[in-house]
N, C-alpha and C. Protein backbone atom coordinates (compact mmCIF):
# COMPACT_ATOMS: atom_id res chain seq x y z
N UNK A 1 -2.46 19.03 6.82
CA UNK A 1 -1.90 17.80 6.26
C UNK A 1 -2.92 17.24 5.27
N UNK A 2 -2.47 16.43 4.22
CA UNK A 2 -3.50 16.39 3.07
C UNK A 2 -3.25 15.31 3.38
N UNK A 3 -4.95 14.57 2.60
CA UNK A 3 -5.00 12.70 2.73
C UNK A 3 -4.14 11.92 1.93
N UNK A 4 -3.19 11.03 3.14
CA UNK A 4 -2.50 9.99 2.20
C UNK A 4 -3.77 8.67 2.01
N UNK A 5 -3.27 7.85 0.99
CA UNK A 5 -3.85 6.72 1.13
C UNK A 5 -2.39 5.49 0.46
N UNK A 6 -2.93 4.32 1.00
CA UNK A 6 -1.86 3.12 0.74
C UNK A 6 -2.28 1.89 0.08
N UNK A 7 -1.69 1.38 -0.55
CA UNK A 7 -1.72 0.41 -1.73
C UNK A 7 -1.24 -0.86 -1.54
N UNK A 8 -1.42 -1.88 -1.46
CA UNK A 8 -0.76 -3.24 -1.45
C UNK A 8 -0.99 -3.95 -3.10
N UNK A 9 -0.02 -3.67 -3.52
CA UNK A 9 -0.29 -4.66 -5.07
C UNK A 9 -0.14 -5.83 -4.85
N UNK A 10 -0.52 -6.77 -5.76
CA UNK A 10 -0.19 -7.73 -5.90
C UNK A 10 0.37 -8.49 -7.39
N UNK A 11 -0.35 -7.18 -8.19
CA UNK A 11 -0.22 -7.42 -9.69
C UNK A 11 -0.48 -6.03 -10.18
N UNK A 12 0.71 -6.08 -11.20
CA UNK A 12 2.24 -6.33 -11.54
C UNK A 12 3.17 -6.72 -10.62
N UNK A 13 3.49 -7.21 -9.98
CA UNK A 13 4.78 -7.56 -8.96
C UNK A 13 5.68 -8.49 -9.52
N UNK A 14 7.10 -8.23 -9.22
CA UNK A 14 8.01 -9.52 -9.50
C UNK A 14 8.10 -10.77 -8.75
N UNK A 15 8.65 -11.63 -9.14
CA UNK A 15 9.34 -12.70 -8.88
C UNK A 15 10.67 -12.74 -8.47
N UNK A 16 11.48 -13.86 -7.97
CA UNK A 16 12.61 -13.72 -8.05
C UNK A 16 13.34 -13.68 -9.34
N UNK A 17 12.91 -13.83 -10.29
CA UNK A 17 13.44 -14.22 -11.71
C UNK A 17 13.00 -13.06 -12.48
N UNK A 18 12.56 -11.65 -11.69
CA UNK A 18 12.07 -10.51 -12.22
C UNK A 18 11.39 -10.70 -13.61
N UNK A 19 10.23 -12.08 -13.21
CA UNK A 19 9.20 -11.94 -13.99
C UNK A 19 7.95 -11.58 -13.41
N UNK A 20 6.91 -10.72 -14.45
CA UNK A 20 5.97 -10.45 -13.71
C UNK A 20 5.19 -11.76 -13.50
N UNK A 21 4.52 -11.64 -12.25
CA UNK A 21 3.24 -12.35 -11.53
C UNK A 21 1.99 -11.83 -11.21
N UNK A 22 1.52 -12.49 -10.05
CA UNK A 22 0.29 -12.03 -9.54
C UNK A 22 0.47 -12.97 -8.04
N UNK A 23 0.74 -11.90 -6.94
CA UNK A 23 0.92 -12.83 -5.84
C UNK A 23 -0.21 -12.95 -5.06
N UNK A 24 -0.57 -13.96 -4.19
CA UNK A 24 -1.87 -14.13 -3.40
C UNK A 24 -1.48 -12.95 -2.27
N UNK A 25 -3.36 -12.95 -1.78
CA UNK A 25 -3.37 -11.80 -0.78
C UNK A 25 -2.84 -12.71 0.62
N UNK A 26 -2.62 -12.35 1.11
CA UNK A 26 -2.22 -12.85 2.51
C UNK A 26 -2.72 -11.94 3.97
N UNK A 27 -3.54 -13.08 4.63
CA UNK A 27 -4.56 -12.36 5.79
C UNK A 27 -3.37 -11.49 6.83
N UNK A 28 -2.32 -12.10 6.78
CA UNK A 28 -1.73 -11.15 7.69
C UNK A 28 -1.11 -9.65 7.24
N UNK A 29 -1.28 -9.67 6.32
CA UNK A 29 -0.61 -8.39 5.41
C UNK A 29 -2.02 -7.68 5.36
N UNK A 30 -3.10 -8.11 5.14
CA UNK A 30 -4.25 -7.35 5.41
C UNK A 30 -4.81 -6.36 6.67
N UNK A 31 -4.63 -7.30 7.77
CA UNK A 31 -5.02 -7.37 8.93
C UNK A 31 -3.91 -6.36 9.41
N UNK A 32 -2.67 -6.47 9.26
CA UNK A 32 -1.32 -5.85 9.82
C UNK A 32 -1.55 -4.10 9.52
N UNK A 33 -1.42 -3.99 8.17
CA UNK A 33 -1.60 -3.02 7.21
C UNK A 33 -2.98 -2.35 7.23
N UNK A 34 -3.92 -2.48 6.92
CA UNK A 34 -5.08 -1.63 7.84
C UNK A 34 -4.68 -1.58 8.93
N UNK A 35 -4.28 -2.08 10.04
CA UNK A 35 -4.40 -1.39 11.16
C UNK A 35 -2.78 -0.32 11.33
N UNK A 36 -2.18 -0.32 11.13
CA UNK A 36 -1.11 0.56 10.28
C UNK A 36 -1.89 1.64 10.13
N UNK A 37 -2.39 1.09 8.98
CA UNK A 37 -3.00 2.29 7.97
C UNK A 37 -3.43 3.54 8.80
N UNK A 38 -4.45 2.84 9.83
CA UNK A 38 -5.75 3.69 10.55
C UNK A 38 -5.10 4.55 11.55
N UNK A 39 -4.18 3.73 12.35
CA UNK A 39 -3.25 4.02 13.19
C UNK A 39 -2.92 5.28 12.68
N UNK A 40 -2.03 5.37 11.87
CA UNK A 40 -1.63 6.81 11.49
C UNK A 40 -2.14 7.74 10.25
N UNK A 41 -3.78 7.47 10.31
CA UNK A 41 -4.53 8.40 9.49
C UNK A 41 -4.92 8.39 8.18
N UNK A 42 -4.45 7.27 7.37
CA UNK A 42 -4.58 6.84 6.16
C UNK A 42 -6.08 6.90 6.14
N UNK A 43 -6.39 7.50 4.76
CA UNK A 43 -8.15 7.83 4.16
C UNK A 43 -8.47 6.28 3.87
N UNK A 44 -7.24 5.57 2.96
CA UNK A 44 -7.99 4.60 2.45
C UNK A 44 -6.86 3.86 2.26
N UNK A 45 -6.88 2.17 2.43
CA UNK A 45 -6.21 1.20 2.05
C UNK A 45 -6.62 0.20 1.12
N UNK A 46 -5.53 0.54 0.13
CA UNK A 46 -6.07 -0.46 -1.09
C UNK A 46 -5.54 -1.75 -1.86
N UNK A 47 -6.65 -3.32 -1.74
CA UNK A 47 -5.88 -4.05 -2.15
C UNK A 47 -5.42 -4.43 -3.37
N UNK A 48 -4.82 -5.07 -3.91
CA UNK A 48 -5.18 -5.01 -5.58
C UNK A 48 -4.90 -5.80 -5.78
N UNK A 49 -5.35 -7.30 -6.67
CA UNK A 49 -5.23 -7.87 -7.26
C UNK A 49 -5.99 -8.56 -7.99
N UNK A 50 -5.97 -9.33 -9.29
CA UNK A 50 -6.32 -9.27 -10.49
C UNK A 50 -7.26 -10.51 -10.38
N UNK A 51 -7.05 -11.16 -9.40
CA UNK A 51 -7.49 -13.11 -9.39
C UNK A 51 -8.77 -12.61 -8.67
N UNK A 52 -10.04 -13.21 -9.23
CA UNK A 52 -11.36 -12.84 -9.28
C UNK A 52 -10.88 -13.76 -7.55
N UNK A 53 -10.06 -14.77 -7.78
CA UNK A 53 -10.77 -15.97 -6.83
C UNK A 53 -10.15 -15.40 -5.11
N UNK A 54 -8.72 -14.21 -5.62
CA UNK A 54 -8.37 -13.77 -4.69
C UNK A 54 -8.98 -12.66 -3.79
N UNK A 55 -9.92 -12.14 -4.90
CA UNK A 55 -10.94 -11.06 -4.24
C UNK A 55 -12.41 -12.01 -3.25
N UNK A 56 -12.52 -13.15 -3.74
CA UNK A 56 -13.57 -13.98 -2.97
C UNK A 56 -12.72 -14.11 -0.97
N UNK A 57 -11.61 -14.65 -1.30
CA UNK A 57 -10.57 -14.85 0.00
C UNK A 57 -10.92 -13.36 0.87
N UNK A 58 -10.98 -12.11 0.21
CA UNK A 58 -10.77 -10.78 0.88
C UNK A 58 -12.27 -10.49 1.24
N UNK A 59 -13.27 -11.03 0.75
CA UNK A 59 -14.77 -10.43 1.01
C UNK A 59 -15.15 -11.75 1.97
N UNK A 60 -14.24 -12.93 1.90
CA UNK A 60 -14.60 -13.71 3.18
C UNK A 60 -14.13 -12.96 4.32
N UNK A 61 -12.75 -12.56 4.28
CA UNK A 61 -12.15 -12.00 5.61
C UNK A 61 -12.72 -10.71 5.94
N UNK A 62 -13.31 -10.13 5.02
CA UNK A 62 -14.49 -8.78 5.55
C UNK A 62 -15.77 -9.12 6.38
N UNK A 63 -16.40 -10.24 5.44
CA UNK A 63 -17.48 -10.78 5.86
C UNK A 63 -17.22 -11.37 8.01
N UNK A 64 -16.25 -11.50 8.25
CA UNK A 64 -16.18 -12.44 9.41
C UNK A 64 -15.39 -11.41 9.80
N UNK A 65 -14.58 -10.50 9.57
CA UNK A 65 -14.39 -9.19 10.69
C UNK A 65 -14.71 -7.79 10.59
N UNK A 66 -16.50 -7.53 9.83
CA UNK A 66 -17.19 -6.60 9.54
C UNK A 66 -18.08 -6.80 10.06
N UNK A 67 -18.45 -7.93 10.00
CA UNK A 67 -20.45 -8.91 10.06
C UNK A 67 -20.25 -9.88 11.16
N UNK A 68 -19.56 -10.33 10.99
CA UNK A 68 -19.44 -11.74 11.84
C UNK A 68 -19.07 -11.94 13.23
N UNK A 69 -18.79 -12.95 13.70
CA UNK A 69 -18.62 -12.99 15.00
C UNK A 69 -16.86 -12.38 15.20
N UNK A 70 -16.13 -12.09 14.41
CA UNK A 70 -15.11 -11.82 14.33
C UNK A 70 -15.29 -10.18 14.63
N UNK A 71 -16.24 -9.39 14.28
CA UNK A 71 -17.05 -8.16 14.99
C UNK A 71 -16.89 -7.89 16.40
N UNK A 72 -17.90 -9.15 16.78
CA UNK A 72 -17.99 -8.94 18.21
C UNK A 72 -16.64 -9.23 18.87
N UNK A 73 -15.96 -10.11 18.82
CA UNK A 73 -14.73 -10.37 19.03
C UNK A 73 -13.97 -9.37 19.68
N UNK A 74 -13.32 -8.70 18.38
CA UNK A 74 -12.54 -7.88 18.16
C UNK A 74 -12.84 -6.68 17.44
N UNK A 75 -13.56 -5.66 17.66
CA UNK A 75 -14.12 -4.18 17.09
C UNK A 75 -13.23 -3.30 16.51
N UNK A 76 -12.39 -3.28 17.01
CA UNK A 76 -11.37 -2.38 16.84
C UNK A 76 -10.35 -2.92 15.28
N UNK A 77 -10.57 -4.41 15.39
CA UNK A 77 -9.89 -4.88 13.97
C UNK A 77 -10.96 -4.56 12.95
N UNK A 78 -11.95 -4.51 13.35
CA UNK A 78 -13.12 -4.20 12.07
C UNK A 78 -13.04 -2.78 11.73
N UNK A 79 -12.42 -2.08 12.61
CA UNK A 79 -12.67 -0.20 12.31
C UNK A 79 -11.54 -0.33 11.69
N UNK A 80 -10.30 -0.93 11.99
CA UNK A 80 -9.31 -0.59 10.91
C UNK A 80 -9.66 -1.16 9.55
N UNK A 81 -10.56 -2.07 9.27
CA UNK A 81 -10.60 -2.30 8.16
C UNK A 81 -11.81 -2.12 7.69
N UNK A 82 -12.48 -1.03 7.94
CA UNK A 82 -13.32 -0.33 7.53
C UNK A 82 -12.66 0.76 6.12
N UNK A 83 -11.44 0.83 6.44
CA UNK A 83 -10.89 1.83 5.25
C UNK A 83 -10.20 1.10 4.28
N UNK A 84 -10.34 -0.18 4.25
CA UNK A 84 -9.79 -1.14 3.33
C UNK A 84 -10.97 -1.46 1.67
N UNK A 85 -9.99 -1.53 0.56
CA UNK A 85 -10.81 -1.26 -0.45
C UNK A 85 -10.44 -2.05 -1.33
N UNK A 86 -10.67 -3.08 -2.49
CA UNK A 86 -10.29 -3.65 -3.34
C UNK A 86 -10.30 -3.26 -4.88
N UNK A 87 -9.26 -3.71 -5.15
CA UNK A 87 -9.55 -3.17 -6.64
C UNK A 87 -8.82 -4.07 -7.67
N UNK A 88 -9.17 -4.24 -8.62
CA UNK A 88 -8.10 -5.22 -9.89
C UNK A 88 -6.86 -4.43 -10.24
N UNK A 89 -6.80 -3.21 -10.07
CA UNK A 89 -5.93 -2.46 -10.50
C UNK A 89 -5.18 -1.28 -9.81
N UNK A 90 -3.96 -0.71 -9.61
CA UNK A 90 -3.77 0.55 -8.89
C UNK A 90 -4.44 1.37 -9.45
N UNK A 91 -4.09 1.59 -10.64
CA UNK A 91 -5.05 3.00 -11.63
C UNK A 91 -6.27 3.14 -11.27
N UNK A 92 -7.26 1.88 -11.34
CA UNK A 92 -8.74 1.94 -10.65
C UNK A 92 -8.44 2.96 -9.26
N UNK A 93 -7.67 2.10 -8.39
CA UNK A 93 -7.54 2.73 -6.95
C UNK A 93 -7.20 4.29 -7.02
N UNK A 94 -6.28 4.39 -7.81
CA UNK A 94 -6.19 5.58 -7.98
C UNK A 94 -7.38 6.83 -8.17
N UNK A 95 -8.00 6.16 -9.61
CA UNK A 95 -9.43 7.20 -10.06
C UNK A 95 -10.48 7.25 -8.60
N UNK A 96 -10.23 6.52 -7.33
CA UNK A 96 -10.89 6.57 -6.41
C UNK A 96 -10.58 7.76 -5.76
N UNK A 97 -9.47 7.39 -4.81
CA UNK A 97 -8.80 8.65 -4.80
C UNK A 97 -8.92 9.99 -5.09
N UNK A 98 -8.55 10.11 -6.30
CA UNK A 98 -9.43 11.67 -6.79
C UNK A 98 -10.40 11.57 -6.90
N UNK A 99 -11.26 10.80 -7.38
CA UNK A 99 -12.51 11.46 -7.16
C UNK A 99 -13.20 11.85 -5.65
N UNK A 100 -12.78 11.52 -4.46
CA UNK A 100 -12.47 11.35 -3.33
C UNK A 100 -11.69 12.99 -3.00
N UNK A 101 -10.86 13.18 -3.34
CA UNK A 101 -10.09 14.10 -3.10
C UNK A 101 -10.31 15.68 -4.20
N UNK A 102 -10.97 15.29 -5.56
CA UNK A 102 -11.26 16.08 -6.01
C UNK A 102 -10.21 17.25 -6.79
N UNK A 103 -8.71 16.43 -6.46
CA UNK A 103 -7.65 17.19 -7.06
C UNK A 103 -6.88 15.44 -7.58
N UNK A 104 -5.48 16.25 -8.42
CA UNK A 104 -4.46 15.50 -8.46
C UNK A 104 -3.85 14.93 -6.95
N UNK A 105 -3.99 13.39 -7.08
CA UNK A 105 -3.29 12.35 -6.09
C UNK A 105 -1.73 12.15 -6.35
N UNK A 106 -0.28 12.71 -6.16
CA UNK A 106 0.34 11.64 -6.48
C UNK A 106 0.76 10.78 -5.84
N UNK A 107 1.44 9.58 -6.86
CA UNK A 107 1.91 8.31 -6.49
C UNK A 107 3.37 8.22 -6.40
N UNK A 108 3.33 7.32 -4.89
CA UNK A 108 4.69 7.36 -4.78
C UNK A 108 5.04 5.58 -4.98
N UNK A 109 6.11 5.32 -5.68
CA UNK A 109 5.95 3.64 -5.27
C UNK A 109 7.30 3.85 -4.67
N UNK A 110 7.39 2.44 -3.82
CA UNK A 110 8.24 1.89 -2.54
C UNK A 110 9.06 0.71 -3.39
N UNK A 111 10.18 0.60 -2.79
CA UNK A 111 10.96 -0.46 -3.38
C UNK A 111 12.24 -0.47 -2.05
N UNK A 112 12.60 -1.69 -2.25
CA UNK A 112 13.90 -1.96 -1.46
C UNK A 112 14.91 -1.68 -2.00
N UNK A 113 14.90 -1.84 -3.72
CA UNK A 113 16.01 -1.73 -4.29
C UNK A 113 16.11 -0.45 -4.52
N UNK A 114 17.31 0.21 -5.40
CA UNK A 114 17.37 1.24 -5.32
C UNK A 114 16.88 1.50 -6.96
N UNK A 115 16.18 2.54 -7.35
CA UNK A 115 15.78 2.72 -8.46
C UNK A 115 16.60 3.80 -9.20
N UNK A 116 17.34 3.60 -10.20
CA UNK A 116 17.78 5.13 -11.23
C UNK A 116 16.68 5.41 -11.84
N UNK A 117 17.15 7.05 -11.95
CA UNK A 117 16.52 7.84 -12.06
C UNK A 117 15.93 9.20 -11.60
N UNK A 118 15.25 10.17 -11.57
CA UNK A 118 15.29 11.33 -11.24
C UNK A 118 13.56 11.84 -10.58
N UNK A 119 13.09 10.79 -10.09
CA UNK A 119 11.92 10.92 -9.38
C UNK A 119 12.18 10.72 -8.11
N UNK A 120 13.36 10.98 -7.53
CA UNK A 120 13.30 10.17 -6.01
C UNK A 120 12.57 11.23 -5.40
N UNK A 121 12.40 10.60 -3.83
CA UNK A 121 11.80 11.59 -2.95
C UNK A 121 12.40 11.06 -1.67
N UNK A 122 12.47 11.57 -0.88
CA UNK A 122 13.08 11.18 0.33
C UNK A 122 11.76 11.25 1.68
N UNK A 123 12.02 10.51 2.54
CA UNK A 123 10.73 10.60 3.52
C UNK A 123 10.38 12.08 3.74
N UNK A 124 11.36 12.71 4.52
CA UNK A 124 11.48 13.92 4.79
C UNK A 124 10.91 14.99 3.80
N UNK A 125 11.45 14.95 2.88
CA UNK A 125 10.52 15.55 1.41
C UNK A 125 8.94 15.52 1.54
N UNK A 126 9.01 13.97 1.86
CA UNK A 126 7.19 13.41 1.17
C UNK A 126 6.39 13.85 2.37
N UNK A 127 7.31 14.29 3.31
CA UNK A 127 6.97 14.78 4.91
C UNK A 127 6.02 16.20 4.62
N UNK A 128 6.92 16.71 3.80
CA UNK A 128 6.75 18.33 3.70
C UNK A 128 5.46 18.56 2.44
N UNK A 129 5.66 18.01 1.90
CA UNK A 129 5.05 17.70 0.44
C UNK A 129 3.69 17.51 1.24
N UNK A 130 3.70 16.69 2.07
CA UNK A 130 2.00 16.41 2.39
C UNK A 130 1.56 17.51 3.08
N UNK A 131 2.16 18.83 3.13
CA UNK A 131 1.64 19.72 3.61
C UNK A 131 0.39 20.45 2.40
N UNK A 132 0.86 20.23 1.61
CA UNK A 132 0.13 20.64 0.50
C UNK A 132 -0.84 20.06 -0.68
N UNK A 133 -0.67 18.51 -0.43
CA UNK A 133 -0.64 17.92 -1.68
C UNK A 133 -0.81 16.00 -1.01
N UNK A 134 -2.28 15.45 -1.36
CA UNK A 134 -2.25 14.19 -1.29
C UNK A 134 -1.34 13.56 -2.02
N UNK A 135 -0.81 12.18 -1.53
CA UNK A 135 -0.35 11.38 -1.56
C UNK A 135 -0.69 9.73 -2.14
N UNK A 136 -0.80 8.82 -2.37
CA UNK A 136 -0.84 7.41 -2.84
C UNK A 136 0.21 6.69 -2.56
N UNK A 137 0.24 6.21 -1.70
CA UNK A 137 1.41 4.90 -1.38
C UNK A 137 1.51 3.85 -2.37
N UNK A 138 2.28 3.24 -2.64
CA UNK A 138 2.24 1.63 -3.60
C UNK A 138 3.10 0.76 -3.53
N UNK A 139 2.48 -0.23 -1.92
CA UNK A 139 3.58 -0.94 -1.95
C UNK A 139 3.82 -2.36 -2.73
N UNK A 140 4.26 -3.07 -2.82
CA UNK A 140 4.32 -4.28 -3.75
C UNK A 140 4.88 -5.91 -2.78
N UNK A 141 4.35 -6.81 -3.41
CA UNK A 141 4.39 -8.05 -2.71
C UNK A 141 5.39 -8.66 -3.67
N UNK A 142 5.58 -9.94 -2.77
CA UNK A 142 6.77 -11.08 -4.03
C UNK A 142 8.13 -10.06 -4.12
N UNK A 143 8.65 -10.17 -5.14
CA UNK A 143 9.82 -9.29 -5.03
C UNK A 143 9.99 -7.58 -5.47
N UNK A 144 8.48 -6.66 -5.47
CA UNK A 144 8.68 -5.86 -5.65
C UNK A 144 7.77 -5.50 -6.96
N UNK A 145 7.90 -4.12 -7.06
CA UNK A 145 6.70 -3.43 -7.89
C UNK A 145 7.26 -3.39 -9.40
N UNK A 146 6.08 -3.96 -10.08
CA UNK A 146 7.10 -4.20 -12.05
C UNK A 146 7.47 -2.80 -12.31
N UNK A 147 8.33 -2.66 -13.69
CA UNK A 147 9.20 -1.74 -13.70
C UNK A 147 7.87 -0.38 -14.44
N UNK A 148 6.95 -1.01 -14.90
CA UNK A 148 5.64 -0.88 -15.27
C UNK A 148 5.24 0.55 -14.36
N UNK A 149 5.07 0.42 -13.10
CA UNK A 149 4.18 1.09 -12.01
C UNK A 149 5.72 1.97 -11.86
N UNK A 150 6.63 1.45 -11.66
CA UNK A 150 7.81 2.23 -11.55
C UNK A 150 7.93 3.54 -12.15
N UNK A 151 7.87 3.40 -13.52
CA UNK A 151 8.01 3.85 -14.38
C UNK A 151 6.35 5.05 -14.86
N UNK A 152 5.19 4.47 -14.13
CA UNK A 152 4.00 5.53 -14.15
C UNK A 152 4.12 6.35 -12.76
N UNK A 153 4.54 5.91 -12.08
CA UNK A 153 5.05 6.78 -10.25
C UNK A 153 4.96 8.09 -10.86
N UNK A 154 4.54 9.44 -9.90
CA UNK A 154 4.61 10.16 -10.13
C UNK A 154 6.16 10.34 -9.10
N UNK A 155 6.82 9.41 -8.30
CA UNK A 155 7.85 9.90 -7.28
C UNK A 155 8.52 8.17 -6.86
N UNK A 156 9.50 8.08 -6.76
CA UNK A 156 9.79 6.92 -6.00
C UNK A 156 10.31 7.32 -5.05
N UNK A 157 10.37 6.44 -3.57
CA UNK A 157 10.32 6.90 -2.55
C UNK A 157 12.10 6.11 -1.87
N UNK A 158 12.63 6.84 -1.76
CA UNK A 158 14.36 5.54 -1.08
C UNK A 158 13.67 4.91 0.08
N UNK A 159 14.72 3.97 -0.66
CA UNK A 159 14.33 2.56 0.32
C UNK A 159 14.56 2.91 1.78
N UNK A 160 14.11 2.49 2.70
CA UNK A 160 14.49 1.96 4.07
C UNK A 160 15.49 1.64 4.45
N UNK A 161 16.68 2.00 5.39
CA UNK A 161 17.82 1.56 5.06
C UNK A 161 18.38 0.86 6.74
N UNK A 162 18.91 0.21 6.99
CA UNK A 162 18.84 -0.45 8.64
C UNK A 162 19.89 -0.07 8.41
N UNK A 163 20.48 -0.54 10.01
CA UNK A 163 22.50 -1.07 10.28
C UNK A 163 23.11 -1.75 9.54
N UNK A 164 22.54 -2.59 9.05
CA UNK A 164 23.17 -3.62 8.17
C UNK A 164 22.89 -3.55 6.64
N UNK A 165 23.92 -4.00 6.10
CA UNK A 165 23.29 -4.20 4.48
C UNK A 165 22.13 -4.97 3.79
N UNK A 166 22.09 -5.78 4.98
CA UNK A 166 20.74 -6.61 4.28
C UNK A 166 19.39 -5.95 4.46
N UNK A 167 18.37 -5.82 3.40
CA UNK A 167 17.48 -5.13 3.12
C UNK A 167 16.22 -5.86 2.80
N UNK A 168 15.89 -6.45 3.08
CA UNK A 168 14.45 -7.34 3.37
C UNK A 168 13.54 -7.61 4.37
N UNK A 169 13.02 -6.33 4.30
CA UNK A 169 12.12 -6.03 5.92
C UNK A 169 10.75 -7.13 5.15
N UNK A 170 9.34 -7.36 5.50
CA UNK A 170 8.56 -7.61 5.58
C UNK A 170 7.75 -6.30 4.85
N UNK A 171 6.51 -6.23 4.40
CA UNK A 171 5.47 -5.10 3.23
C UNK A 171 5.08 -4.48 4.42
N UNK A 172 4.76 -5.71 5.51
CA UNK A 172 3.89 -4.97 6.86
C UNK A 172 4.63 -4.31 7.28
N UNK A 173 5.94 -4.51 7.67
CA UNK A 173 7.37 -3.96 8.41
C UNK A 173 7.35 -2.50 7.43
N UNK A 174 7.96 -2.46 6.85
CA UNK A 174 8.17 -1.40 5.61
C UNK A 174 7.04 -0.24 5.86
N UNK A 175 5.85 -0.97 5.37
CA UNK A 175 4.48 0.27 5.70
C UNK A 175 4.38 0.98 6.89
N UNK A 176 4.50 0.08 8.12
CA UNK A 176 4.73 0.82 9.33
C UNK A 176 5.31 1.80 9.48
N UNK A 177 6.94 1.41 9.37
CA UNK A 177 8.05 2.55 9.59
C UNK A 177 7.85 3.82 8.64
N UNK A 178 7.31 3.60 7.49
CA UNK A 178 7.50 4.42 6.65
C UNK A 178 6.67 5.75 6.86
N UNK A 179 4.95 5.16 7.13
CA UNK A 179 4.06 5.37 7.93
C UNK A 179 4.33 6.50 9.09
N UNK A 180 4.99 5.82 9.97
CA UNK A 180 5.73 6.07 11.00
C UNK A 180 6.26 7.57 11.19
N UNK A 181 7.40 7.67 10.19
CA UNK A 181 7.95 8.62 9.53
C UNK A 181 7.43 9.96 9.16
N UNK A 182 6.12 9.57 8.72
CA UNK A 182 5.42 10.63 7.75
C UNK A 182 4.29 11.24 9.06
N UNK A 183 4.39 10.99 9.81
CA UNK A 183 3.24 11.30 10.60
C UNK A 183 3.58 12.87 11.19
């Protein structure tokens, strides 16, 4: 099985008004998602966003569950986020990655909606695929990943689909199952 790794954007992401933004990091999407991550083998989890002031928020919450009494606490939340990584950009995250891996990474991005076009991949696919070939997750906050990252994907991945028609799981929810899936 080849190394996946996973992505939380924050920028490029939409809005409801499918304009781009830049959404704040949020400790529970951190905390949730590394331990996700680790759980089922992920090399590396990566955050991304662009706000200098939002990367200060993420090296506090390292600082106090790496170093701090948040350490002693709880150990096991610090090992999952031992594989947690920041970056201003996916592409940055990306050039990590390979250089890390030493081959081509591709990228898959995640969406609820359904995307046209001729990159899909299906879990089951991305199942088999990782027999051979790392992976890059990219999931997106606010309403989803700009058409931007969409559109550089080396694969988009179908959505998640429940009993019902309504389709608005949670980033943490989503990563899990998907996660889940691929193992």
């Amino acid at each position: 099985m080849k190394d996946l790794f996973t992505s939380l954007i924050h920028y490029p992401v939409l809005n409801k008004y499918r304009e781009i933004v830049t959404t704040s990091i949020t400790l529970f999407d951190v905390h949730d998602i590394a331990r996700s991550s680790y759980t089922f083998g992920v090399s590396r989890f990566f955050i991304i966003n662009q706000s200098p002031k939002q990367g200060e928020v993420l090296k506090r919450l390292f600082a106090f569950w790496k170093n701090g009494f948040g350490r002693e606490y709880n150990e096991n939340r610090s090992e999952a986020l031992d594989i947690v990584r920041y970056h201003t950009s996916w592409e940055e995250a990306l050039v990590e990655t390979e250089s890390l891996m030493q081959e081509k990474v591709y990228t898959v991005a995640t969406s609820a909606r359904i995307i046209e076009g001729n990159k899909h991949i299906t879990l089951e696919q991305l199942k088999i695929a990782r027999e051979k070939q790392p992976f890059f997750l990219l999931f997106g906050t606010g309403w989803g990943l700009a058409d931007e990252i969409m559109e550089k994907a080396d694969y988009i991945l179908e959505p998640i689909t429940g009993a019902k028609d309504y389709n608005h799981l949670s980033v943490r929810s989503a990563v899990a199952i998907i996660l889940n899936a691929l193992k």
